[in-house]
Each structure stands twice: as C-alpha cells, then as structure tokens.
N, C-alpha and C. Protein backbone atom coordinates (compact mmCIF):
# COMPACT_ATOMS: atom_id res chain seq x y z
N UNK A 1 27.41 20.06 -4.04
CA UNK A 1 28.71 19.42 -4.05
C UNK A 1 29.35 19.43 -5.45
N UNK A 2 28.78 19.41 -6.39
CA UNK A 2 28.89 19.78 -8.01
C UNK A 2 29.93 20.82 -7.98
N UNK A 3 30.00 21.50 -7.09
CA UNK A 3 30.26 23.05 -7.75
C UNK A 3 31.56 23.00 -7.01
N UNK A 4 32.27 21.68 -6.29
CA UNK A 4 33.35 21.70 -5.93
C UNK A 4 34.33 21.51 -6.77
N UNK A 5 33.57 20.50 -8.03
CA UNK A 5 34.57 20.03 -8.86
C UNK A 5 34.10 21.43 -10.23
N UNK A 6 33.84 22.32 -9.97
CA UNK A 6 33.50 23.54 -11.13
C UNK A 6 32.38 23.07 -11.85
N UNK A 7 31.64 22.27 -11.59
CA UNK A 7 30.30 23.04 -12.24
C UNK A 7 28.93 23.07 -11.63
N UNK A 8 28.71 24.33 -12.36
CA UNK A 8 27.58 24.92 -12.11
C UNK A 8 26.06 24.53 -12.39
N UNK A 9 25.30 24.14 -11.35
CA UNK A 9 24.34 23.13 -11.99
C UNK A 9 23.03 24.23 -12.71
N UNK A 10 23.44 25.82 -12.67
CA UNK A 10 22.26 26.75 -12.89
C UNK A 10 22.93 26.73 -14.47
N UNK A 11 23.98 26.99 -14.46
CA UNK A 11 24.90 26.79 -16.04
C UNK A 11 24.67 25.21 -16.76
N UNK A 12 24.11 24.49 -16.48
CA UNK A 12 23.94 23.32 -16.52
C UNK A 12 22.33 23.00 -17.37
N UNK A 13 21.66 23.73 -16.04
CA UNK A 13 20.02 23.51 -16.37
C UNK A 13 19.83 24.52 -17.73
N UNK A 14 19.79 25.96 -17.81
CA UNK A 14 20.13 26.12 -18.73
C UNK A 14 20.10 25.87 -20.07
N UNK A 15 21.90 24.96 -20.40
CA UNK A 15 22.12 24.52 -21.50
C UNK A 15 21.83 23.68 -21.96
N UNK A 16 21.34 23.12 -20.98
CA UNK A 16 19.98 21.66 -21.62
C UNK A 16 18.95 22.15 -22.03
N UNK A 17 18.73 23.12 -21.25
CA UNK A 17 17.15 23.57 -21.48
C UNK A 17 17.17 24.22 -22.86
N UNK A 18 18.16 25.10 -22.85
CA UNK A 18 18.31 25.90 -24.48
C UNK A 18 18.29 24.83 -25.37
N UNK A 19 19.75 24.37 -25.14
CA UNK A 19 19.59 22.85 -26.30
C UNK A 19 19.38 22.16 -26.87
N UNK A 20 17.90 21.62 -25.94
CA UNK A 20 16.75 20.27 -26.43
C UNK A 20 15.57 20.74 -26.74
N UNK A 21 15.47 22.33 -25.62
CA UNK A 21 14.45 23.12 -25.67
C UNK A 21 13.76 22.16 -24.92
N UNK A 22 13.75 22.11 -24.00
CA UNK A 22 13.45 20.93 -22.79
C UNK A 22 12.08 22.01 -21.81
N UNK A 23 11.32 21.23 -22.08
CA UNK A 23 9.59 22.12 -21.64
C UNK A 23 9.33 21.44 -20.17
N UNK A 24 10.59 20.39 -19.57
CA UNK A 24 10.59 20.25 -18.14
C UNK A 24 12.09 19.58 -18.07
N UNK A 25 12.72 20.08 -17.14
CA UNK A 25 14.00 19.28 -16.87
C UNK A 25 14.03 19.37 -15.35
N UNK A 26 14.97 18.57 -14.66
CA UNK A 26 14.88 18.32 -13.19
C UNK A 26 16.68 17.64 -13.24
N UNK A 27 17.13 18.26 -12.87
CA UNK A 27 18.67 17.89 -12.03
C UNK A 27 19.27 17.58 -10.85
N UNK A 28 19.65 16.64 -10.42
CA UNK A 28 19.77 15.75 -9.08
C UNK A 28 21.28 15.75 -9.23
N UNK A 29 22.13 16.52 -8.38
CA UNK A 29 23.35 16.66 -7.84
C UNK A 29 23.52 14.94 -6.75
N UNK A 30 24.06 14.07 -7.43
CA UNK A 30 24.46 12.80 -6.61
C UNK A 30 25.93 12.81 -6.57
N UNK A 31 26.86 14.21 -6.14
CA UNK A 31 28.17 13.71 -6.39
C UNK A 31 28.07 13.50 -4.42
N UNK A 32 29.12 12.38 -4.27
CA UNK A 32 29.15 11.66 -2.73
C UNK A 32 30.55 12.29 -2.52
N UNK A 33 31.28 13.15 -2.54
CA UNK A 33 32.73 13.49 -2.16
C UNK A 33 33.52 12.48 -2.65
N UNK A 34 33.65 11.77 -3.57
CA UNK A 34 34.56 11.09 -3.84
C UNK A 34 35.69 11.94 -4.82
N UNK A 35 36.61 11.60 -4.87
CA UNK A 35 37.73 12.47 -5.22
C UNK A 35 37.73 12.17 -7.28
N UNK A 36 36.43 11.95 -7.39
CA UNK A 36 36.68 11.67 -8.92
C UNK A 36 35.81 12.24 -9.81
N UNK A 37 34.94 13.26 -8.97
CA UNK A 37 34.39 14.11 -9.88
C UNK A 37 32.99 14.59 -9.62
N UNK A 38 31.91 15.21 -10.51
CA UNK A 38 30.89 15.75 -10.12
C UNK A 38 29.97 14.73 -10.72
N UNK A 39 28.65 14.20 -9.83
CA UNK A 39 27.68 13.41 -10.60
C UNK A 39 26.67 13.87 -10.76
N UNK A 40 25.69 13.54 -12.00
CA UNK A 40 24.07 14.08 -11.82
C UNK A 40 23.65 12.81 -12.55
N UNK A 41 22.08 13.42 -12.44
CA UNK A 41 20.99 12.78 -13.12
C UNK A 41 20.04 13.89 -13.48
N UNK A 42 19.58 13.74 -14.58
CA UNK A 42 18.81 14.31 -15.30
C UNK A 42 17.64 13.89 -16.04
N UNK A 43 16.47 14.38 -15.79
CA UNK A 43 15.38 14.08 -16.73
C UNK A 43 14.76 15.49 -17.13
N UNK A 44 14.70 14.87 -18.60
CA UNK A 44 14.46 15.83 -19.87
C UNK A 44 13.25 15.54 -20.63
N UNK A 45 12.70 16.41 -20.78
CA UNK A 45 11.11 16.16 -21.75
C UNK A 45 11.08 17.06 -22.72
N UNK A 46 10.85 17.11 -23.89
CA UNK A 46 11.62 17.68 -25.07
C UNK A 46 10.53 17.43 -26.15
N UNK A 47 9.60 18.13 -26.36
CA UNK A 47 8.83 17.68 -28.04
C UNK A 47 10.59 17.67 -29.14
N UNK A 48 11.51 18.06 -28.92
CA UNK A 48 12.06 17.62 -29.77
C UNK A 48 12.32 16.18 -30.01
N UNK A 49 12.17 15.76 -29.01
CA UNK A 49 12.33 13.89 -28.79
C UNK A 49 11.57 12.97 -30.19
N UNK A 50 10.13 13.91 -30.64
CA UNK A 50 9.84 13.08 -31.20
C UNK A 50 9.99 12.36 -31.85
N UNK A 51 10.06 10.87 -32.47
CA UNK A 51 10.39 10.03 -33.56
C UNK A 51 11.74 9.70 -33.30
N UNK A 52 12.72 10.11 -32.07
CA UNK A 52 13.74 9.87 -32.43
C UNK A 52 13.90 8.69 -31.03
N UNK A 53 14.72 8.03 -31.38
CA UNK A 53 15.27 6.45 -30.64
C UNK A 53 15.71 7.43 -29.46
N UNK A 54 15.74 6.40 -27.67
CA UNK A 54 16.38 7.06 -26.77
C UNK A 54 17.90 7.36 -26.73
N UNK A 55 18.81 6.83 -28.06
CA UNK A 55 19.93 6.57 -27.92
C UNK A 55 20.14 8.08 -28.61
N UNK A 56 19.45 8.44 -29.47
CA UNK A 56 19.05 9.69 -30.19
C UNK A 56 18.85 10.98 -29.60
N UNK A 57 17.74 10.75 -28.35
CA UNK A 57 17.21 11.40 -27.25
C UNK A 57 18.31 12.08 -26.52
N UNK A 58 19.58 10.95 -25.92
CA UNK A 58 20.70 11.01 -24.87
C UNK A 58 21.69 11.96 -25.70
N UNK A 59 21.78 11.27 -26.93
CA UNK A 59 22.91 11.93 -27.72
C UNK A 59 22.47 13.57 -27.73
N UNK A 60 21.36 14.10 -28.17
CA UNK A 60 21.19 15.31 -28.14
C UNK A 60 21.19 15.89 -26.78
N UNK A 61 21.01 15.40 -25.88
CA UNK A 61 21.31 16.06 -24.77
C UNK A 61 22.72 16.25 -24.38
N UNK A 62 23.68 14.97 -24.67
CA UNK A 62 25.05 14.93 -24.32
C UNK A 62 25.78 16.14 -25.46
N UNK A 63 25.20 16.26 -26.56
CA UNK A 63 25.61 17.24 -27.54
C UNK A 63 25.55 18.73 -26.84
N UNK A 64 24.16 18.90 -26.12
CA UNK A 64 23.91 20.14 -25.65
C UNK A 64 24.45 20.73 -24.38
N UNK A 65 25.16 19.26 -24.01
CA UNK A 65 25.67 20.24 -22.63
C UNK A 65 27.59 20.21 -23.06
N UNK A 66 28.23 19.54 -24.47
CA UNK A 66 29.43 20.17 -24.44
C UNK A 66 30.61 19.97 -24.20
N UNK A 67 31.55 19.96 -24.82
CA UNK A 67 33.14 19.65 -24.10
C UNK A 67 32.99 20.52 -22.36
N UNK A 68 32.65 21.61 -22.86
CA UNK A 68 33.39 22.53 -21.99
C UNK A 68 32.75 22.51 -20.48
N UNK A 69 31.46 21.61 -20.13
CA UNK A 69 30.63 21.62 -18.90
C UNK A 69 30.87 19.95 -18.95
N UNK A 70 30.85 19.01 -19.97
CA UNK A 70 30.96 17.66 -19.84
C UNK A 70 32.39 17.29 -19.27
N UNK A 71 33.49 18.09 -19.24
CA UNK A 71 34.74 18.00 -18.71
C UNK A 71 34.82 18.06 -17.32
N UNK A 72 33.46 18.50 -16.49
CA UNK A 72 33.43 18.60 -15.26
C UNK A 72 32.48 17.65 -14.74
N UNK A 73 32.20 16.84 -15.27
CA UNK A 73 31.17 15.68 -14.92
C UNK A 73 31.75 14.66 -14.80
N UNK A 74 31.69 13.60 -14.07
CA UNK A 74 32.42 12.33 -13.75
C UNK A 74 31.32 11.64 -14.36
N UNK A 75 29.93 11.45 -14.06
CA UNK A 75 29.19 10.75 -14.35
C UNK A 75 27.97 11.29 -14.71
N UNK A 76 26.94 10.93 -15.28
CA UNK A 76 25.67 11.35 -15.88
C UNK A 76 24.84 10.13 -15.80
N UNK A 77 23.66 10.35 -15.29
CA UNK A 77 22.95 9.51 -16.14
C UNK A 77 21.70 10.29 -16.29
N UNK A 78 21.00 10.02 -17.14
CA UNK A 78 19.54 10.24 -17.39
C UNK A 78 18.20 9.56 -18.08
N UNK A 79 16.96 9.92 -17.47
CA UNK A 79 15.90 10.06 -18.45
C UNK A 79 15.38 10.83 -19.07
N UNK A 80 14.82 10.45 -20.76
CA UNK A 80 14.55 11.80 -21.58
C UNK A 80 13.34 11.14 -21.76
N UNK A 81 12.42 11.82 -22.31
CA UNK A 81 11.00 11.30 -22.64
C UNK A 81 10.42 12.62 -23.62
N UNK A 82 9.06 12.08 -24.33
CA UNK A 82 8.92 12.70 -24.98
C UNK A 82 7.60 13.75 -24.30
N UNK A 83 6.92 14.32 -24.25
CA UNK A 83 5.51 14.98 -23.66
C UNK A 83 4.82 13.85 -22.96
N UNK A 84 4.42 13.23 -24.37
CA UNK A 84 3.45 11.67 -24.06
C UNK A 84 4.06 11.26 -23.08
N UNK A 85 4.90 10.46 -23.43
CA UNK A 85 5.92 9.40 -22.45
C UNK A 85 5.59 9.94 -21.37
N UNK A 86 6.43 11.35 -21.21
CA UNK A 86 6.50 11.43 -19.61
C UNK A 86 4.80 11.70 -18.86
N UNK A 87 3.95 12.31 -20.05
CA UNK A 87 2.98 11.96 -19.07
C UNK A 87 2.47 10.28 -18.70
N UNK A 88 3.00 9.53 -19.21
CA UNK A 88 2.19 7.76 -19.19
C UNK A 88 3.33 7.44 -18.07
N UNK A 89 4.38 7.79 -17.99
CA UNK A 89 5.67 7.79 -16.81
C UNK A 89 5.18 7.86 -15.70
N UNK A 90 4.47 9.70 -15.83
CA UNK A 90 3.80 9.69 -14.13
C UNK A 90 2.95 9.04 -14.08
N UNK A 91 1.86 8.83 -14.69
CA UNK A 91 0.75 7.85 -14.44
C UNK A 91 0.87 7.01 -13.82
N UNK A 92 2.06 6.45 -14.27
CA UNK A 92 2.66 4.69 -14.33
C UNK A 92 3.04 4.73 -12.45
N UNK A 93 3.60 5.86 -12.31
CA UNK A 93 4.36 6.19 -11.14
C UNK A 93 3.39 6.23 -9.84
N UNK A 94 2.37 7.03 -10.32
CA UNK A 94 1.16 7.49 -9.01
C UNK A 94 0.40 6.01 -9.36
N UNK A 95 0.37 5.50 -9.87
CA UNK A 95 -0.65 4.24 -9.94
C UNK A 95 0.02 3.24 -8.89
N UNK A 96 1.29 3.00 -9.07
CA UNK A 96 2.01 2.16 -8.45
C UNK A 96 2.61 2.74 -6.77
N UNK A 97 2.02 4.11 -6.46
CA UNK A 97 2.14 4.46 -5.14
C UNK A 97 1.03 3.89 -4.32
C-alpha cells in the first residue's frame, strides 16, 4: 500500500541498509488507506549504533533515508538496537512466549 503514495519499500530497505550499514533490518508497510500518506516501521541493528544514545541511533537512520524518500512517508516509527541489544531483545522476547 506504500507504493500508492510513491514509495518504494525495496528503495527504502536499501538506503537504510547502505546508510547505517544495518547487518539486519525488517520493514512493516502499516499504511491503512487513509488519504494522508505512507506508514512504516522499522527495526535496524547497526554495529554502527555503538556508544551512541537512541536519539542518535533514530537520527542516523532518519538522515539515511532523506528529503527525497522521507517526503513520501506520513509516518515512521522505529526500533534500532545495537548487535548486543538486539540479541538480549530476542531473548527477552522468546522467554516471555
């Protein structure tokens, strides 16, 4: 549904991935037809993450995807994590299934 409002979520994965140099990313197309734009979610795992704050984390990702693909996004949200993190994430995740 992304690709109604022009973008491309393969142009998307991509430029994150180049960007952060993202060693796992996963993109979730949540736009509902509403007349206001394209939505995702994103989680990013990045040894570049290291040492840096999540506000740090987001910013480099929001850097890497751009005027020119961020103009077609209504909304974003995401998680970034670092190697570690996201492995103590899943842990956290299958423990609690």
């Amino acid at each position: 549904m992304a690709a109604e409002y022009g973008l491309d979520l393969d142009v998307l994965y991509q430029t994150i991935k180049v960007g952060v140099n993202a060693i796992h990313l996963d993109i979730q197309d949540l736009t509902d037809g509403c007349s206001c734009g394209a939505k995702v979610h994103v989680v990013v795992v990045s040894e570049d993450f290291e040492g840096k704050s999540l506000l740090q984390q987001q910013r480099a990702v929001n850097h890497s995807i751009g005027e020119a693909l961020m103009s077609n996004i209504h909304a974003i949200t995401m998680k970034t994590f670092t190697p570690e993190k996201y492995s103590s994430f899943l842990e956290q995740n299958i423990a609690n299934e």
